[in-house]
Protein backbone atom coordinates (compact mmCIF):
# COMPACT_ATOMS: atom_id res chain seq x y z
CA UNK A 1 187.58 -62.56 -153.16
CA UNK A 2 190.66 -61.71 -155.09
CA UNK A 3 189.78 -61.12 -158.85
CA UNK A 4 192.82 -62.97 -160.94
CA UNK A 5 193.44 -58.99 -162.86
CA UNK A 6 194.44 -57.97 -159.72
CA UNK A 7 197.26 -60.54 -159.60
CA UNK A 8 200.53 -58.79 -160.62
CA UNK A 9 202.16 -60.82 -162.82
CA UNK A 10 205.54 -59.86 -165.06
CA UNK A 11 207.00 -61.88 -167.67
CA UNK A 12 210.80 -60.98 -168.76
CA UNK A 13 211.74 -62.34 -172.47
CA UNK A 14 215.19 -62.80 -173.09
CA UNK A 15 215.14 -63.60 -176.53
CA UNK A 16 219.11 -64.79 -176.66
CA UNK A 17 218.82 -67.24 -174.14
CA UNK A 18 215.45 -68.10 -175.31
CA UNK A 19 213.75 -68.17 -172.29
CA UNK A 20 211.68 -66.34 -170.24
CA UNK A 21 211.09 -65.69 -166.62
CA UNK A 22 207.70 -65.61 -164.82
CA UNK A 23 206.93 -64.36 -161.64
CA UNK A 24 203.77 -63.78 -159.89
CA UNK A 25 202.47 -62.33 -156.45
CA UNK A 26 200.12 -64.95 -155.35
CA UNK A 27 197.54 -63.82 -152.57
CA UNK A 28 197.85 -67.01 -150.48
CA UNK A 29 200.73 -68.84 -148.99
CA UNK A 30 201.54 -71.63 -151.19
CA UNK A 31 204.06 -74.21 -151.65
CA UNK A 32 206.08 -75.87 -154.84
CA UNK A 33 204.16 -79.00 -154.61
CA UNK A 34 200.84 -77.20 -154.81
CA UNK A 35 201.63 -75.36 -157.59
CA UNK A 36 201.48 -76.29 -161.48
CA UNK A 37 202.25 -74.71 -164.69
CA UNK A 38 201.31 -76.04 -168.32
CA UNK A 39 202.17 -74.00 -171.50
CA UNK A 40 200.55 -73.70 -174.90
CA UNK A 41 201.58 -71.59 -177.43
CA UNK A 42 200.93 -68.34 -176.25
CA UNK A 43 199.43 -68.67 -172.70
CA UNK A 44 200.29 -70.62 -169.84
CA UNK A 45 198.05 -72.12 -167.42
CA UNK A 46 198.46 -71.94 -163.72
CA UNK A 47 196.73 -74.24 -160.92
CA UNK A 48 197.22 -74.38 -157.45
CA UNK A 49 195.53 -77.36 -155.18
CA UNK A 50 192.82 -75.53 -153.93
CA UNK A 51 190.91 -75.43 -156.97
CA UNK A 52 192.31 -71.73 -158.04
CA UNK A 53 193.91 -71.56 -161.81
CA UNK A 54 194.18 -68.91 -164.23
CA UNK A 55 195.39 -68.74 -167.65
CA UNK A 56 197.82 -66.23 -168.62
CA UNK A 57 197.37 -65.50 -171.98
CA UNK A 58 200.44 -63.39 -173.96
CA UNK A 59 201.06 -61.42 -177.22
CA UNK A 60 201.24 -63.17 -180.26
CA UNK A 61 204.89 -62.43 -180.92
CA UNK A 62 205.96 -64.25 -177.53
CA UNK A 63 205.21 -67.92 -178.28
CA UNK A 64 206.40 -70.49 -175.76
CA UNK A 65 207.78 -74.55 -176.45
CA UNK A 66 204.53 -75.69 -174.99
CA UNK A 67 205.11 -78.82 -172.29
CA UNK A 68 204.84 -78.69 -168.54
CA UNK A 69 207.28 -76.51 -166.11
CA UNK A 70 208.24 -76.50 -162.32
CA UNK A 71 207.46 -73.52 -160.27
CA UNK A 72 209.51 -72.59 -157.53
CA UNK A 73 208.12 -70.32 -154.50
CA UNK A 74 209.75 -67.70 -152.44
CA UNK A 75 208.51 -66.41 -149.27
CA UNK A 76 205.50 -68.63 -149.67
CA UNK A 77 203.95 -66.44 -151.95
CA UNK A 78 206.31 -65.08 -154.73
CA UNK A 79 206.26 -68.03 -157.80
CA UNK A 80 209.03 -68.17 -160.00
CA UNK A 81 208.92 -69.80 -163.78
CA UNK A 82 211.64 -70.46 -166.08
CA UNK A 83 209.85 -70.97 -169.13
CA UNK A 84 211.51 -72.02 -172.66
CA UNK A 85 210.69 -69.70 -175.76
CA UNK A 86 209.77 -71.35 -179.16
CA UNK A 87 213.20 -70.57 -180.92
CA UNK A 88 211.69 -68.69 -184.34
CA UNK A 89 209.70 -66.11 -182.53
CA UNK A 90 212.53 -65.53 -180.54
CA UNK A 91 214.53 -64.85 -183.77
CA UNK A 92 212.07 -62.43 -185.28
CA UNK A 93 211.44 -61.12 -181.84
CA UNK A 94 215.14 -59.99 -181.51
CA UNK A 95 215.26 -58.96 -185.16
CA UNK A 96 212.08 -56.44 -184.68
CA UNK A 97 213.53 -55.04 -181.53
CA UNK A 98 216.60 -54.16 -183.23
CA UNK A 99 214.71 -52.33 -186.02
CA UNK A 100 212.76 -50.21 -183.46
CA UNK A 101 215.93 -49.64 -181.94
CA UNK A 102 217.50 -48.13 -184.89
CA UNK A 103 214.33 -46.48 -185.61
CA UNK A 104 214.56 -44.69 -182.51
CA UNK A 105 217.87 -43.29 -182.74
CA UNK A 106 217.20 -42.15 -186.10
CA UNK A 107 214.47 -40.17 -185.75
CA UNK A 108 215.73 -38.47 -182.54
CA UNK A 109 216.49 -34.82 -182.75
CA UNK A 110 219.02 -32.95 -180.43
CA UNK A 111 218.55 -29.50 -179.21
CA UNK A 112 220.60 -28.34 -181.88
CA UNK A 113 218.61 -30.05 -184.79
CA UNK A 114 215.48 -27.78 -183.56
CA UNK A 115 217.02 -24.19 -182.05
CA UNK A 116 219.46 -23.66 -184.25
CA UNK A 117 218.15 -20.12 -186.26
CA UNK A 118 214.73 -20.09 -184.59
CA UNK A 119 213.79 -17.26 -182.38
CA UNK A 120 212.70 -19.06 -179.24
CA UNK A 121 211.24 -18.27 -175.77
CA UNK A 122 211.66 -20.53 -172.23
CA UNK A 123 208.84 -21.47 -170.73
CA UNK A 124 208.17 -22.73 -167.04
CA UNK A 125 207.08 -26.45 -167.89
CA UNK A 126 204.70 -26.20 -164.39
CA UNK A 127 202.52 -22.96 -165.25
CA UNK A 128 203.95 -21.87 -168.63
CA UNK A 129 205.41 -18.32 -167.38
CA UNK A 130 207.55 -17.03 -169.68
CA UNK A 131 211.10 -17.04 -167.80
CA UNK A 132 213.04 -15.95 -170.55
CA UNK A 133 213.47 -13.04 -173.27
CA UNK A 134 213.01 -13.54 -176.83
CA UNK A 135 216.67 -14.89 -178.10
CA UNK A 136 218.15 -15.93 -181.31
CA UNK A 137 221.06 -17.84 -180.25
CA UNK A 138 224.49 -17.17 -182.25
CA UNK A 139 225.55 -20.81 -181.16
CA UNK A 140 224.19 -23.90 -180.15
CA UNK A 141 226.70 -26.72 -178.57
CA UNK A 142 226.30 -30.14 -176.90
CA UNK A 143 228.60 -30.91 -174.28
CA UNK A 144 231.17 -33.37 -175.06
CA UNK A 145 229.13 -35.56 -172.36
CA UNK A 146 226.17 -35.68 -169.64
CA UNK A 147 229.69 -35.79 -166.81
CA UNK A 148 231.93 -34.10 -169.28
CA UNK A 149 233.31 -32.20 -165.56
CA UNK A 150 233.80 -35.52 -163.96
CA UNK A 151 235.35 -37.26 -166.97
CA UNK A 152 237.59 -34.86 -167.88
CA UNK A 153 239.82 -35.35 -165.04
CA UNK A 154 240.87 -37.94 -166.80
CA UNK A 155 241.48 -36.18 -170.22
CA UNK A 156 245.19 -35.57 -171.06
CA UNK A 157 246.63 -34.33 -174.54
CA UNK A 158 250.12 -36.09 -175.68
CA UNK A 159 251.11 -32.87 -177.30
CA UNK A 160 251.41 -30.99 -174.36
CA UNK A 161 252.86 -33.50 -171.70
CA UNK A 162 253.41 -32.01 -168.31
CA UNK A 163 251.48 -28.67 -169.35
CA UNK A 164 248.28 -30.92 -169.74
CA UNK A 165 246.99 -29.56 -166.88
CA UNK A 166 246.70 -25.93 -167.75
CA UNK A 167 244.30 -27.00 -171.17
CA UNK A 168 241.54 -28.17 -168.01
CA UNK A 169 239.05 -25.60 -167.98
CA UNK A 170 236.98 -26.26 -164.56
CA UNK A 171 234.08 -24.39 -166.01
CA UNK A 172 232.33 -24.07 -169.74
CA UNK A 173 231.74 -20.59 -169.94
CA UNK A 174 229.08 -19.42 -173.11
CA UNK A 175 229.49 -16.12 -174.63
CA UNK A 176 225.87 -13.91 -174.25
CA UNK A 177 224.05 -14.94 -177.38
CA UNK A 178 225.60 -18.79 -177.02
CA UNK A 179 223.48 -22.23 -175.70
CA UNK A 180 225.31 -25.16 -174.69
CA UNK A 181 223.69 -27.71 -173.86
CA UNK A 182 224.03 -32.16 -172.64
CA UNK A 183 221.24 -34.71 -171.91
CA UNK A 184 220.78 -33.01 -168.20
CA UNK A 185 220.76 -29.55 -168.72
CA UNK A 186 221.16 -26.01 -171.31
CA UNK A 187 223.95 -23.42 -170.22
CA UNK A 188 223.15 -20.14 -170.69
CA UNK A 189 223.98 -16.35 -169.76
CA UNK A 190 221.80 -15.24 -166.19
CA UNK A 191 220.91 -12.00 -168.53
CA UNK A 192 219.22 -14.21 -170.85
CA UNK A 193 216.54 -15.01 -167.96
CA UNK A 194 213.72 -12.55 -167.43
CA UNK A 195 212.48 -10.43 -164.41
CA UNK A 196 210.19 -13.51 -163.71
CA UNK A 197 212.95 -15.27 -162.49
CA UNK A 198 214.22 -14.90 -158.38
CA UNK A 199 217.14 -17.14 -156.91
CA UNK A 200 217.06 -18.46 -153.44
CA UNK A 201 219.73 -18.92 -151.25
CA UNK A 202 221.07 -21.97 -152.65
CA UNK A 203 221.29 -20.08 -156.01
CA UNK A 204 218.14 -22.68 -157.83
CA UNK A 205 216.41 -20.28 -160.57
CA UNK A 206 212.46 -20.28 -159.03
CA UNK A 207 209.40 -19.77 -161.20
CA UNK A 208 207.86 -16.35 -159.31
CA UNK A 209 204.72 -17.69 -160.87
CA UNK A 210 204.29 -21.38 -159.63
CA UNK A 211 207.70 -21.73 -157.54
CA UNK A 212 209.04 -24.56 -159.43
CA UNK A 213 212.90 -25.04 -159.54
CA UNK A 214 214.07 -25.38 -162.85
CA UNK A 215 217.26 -24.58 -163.11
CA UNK A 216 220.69 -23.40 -160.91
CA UNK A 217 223.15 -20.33 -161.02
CA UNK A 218 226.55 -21.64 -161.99
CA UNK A 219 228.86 -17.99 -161.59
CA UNK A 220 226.72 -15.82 -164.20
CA UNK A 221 225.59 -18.67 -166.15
CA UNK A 222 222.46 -20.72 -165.31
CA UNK A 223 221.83 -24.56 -166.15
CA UNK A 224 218.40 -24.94 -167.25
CA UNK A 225 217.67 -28.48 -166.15
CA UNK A 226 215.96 -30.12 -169.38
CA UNK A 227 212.84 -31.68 -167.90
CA UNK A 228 211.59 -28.42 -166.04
CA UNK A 229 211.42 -25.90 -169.19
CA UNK A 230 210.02 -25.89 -172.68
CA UNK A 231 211.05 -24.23 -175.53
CA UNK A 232 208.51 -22.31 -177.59
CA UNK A 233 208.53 -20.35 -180.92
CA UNK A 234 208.81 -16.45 -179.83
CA UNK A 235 206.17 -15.94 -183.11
CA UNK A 236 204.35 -18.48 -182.38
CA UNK A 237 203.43 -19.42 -178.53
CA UNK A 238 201.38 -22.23 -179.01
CA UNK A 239 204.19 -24.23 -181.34
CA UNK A 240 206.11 -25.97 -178.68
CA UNK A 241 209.93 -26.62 -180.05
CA UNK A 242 211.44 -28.84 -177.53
CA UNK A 243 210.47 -30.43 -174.25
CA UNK A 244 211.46 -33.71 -172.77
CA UNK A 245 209.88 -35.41 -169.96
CA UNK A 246 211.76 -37.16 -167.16
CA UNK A 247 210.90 -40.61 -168.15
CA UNK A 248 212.16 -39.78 -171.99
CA UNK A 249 215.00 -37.98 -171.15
CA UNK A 250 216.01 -40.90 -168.47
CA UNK A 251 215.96 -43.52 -171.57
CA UNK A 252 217.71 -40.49 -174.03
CA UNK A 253 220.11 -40.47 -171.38
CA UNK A 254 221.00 -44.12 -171.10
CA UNK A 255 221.15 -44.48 -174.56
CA UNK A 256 223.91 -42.18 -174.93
CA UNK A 257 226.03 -43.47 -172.02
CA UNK A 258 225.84 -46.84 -173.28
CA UNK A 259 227.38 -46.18 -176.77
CA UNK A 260 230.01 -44.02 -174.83
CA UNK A 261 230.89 -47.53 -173.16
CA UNK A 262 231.48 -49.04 -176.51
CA UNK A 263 228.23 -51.60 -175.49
CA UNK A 264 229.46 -52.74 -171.77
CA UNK A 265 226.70 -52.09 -169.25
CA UNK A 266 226.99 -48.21 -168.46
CA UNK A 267 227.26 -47.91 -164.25
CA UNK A 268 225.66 -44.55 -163.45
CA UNK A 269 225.84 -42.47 -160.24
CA UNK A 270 223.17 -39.58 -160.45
CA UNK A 271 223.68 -37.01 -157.15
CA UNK A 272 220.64 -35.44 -155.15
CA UNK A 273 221.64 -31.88 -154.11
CA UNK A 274 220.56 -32.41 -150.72
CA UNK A 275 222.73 -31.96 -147.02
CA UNK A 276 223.84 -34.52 -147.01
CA UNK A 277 223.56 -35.79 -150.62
CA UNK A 278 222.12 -38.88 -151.53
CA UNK A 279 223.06 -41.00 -154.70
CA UNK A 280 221.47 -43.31 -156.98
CA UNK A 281 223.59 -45.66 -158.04
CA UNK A 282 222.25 -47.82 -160.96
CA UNK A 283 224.01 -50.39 -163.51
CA UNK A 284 222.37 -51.40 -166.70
CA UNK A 285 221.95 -54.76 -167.39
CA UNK A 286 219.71 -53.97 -170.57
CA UNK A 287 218.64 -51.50 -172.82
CA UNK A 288 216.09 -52.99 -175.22
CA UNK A 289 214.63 -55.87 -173.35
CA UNK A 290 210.72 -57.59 -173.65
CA UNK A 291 208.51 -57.17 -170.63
CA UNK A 292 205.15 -58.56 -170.14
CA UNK A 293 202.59 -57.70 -167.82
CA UNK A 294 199.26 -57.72 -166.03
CA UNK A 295 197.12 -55.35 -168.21
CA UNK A 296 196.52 -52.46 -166.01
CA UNK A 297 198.65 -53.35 -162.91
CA UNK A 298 200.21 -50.94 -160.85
CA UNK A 299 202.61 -52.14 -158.52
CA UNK A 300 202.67 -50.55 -155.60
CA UNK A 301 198.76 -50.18 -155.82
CA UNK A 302 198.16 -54.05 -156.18
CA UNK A 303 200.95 -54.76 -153.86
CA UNK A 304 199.41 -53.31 -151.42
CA UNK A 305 195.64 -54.74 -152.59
CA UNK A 306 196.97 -58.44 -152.31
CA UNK A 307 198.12 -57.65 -149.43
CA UNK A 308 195.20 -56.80 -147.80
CA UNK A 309 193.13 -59.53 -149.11
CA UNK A 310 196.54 -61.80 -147.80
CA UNK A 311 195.76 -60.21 -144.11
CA UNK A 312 191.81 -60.43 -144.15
CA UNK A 313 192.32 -64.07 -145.31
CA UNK A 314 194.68 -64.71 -142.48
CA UNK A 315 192.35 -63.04 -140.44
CA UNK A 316 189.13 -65.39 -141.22
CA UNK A 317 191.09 -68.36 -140.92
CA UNK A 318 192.05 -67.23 -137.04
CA UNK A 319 188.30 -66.24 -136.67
CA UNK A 320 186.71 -68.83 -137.98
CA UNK A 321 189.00 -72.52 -136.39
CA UNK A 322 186.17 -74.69 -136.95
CA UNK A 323 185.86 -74.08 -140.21
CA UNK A 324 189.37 -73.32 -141.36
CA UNK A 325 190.58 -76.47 -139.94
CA UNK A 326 188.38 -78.15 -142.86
CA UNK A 327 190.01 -75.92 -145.43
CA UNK A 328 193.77 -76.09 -146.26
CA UNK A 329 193.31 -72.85 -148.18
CA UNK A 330 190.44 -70.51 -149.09
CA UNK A 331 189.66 -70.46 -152.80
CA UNK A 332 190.42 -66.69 -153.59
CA UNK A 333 189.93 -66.59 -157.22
CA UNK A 334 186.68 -67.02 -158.58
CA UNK A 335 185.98 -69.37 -161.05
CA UNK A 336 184.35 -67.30 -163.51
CA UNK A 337 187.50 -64.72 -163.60
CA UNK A 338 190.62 -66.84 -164.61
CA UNK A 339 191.87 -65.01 -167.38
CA UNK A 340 194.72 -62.55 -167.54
CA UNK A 341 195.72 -60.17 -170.52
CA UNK A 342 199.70 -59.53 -170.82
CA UNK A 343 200.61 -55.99 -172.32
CA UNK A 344 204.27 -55.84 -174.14
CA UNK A 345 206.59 -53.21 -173.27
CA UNK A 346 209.93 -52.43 -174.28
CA UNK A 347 212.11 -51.70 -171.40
CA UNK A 348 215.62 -51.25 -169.58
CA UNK A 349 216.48 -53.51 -167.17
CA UNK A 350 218.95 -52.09 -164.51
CA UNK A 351 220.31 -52.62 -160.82
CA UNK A 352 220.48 -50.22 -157.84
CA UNK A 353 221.20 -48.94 -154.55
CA UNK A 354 220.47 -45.42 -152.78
CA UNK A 355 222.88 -44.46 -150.35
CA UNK A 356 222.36 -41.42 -148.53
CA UNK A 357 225.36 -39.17 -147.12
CA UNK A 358 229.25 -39.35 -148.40
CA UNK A 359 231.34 -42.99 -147.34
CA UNK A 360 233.76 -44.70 -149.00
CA UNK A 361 231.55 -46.58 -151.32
CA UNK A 362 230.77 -42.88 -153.03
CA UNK A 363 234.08 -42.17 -153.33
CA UNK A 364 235.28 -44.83 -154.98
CA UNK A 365 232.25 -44.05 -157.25
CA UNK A 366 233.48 -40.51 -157.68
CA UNK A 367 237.19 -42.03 -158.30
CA UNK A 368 236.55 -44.79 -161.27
CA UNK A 369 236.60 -43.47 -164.75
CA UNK A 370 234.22 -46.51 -165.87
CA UNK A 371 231.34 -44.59 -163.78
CA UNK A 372 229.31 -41.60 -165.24
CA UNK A 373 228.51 -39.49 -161.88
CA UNK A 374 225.78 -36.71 -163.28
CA UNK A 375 224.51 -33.95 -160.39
CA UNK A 376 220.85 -33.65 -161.38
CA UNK A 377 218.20 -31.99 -160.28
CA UNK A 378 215.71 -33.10 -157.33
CA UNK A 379 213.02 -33.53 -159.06
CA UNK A 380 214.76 -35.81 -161.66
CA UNK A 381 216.19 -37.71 -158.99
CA UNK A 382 212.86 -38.71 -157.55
CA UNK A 383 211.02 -38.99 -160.48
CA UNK A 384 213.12 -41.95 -162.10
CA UNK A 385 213.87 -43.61 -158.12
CA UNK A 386 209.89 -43.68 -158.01
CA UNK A 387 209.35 -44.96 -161.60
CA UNK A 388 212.18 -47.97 -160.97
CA UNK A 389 210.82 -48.94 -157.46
CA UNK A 390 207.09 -49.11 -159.16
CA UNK A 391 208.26 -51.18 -162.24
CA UNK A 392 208.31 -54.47 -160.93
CA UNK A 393 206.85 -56.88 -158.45
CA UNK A 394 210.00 -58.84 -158.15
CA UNK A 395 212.60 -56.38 -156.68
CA UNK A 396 214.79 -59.03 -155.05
CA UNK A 397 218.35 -58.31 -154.56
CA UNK A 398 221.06 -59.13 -157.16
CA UNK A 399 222.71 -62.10 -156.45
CA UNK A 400 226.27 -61.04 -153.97
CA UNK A 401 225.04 -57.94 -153.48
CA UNK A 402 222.44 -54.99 -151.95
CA UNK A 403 221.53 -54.12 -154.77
CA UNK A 404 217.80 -54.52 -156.18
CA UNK A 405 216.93 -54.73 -159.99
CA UNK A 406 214.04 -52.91 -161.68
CA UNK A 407 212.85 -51.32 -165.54
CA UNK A 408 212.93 -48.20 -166.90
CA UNK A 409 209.76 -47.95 -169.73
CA UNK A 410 210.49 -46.62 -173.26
């Protein structure tokens, strides 16, 4: 017997259009005419023909137009409801997400809000060996973008006409005692780095301690990639100054891109430094969208549950003729489990593809100005691939393309 919790069920609010969309995994095979959906204010009610039903119940500031709704089903087990959203909470729901929004940006600090004039020490972020000397940088700069080096091909100064191209500097060179720094990564000198530090052959900066990558020699500079050191107080080792974590600086990240595209969905390329490379192409459809689901699901973990249950199921019906044959359906939720808790989360919605190796579809990536390509670091790569294939239960394709859509957490 499936227990209804272990259901994965999401719930997308899109406050503008006042609606919402429902989808949830069912364990069985169903069809549309077996399947029925009533709403109240803040739950919905779900009962299929074989006597199973839960009720979904939802936050209080998600309230629905309560009234009955048609369910559609794909691949006889995926049901999909378009549900209309009571039209004040939808107001004040959009009005509060805003606010948290500006919250948010406000209270963010950059690198240079918190190193500027401390004295400051690099940590390994796996085993916290020191990889750096005591330094008191002179200057602390943010790139003028996350693909300043891919966007500036585009850069031109009317001044100088023809002798544009000599003002392109293919590298960003800092002076000893000098930290540059974007969303991605902090440019330093190599001399800043301590004996604790060995480079492979692909020139990656390796933790002797814990041999974790966590950064890459660029000439005699090194990029520090964000996510893989911390910065610590050199008086004080236990007051940690700055550290981001890939999931928060994935959403930092976005952020920024999508004011740089003056609020049109940012189309992002990030590169995995692989032979042959592979590439993450991702658009964002959303950054500050309402997402509802199944209090401690985990997709790929009840995926593979419902599954299961789906195959034993199958299983005793092949078994067991006699009795099947009496049965349309088993009755796989018990009748004294039938409710479900939705948790709110704030998310980004986005679409994407992976493409592995070089073809023409990367190089027209690489070619349009109105895409941000960003070389990153392995481990980034596959830790925000992993968290958008485990977001969702519904990772159907985008409609006229190969592309799939999932969320990115705040």
């Amino acid at each position: 017997m499936v227990s209804s919790t272990d259901i994965p069920i999401t719930v997308e609010v899109l406050s503008s259009l006042q609606l919402c969309n429902v989808h949830v995994l069912w364990p069985d095979v169903v069809e549309e005419a077996d399947v029925s959906v009533t709403t109240g204010k803040t739950h919905f009610l779900l009962k299929i023909k074989d006597n199973s039903e839960i009720t979904v119940k939802c936050p209080k500031s998600v309230q629905f137009q309560c009234g009955d709704y048609k369910c559609s089903v794909v691949d006889g087990r995926k049901l999909c409801i378009r549900v209309a959203l009571d039209t004040k909470a939808c107001l004040m729901d959009s009005i509060c997400s805003d606010l948290a929004s500006d919250i948010r940006s406000l209270s963010l600090k950059t690198p240079y809000d918190v190193l500027q004039g401390t004295p400051l020490t690099v940590t390994c972020s796996s085993c916290g060996a020191t990889v750096s000397e005591s330094v008191q940088f002179d200057r602390i700069r943010q790139m003028p973008a996350a693909d300043w080096n891919h966007a500036s091909e585009e850069w031109f100064c009317c001044a100088h006409g023809a002798q544009n191209e000599m003002l392109k500097s293919g590298t960003v060179a800092p002076r000893l005692n000098d930290c540059f720094f974007s969303d991605l990564f902090f440019l330093v000198k190599r001399e800043v780095l301590s004996d604790k530090v060995r480079y492979d052959c692909e020139q990656n900066a390796v933790c002797r301690g814990c041999e974790n990558i966590f950064g890459v020699q660029v000439e005699s500079d090194v990029k520090l990639w964000t996510h893989r050191i911390i910065w610590v107080d050199s008086s004080d080792s236990t007051r940690v100054v700055y550290s981001q974590c890939e999931q928060d600086l994935m959403v930092t990240l976005i952020d920024h891109l999508s004011d740089d595209s003056f609020g049109a969905n940012s189309r992002i390329v990030f590169v995995k430094p692989t032979k042959p490379p592979v590439y993450l192409y991702m658009a964002v459809i959303g950054t500050n969208l309402t997402l509802l689901r199944s209090t401690g699901m985990n997709s790929s973990a009840n995926h593979k549950k419902v599954d299961e249950q789906s195959e034993i199921v199958c299983q005793g019906k092949r078994s067991r003729s006699g009795e099947s044959e009496k049965r349309s359906r088993p009755n796989i939720i018990g009748k004294e489990d039938t409710q479900v808790l939705l948790k709110k989360l704030n998310v980004i919605k986005v679409s994407y593809k992976v493409v592995s190796g070089d073809s023409d579809e990367t190089d027209q990536w690489a070619d349009d100005v109105n895409v941000h390509l960003l070389h990153c670091a392995e481990s980034f790569f596959d830790a925000i691939l992993e968290s958008i294939t485990d977001s969702g239960i519904d990772l159907q394709p985008a409609v006229g393309s190969d592309e799939l859509f999932g969320y990115i957490e705040r």
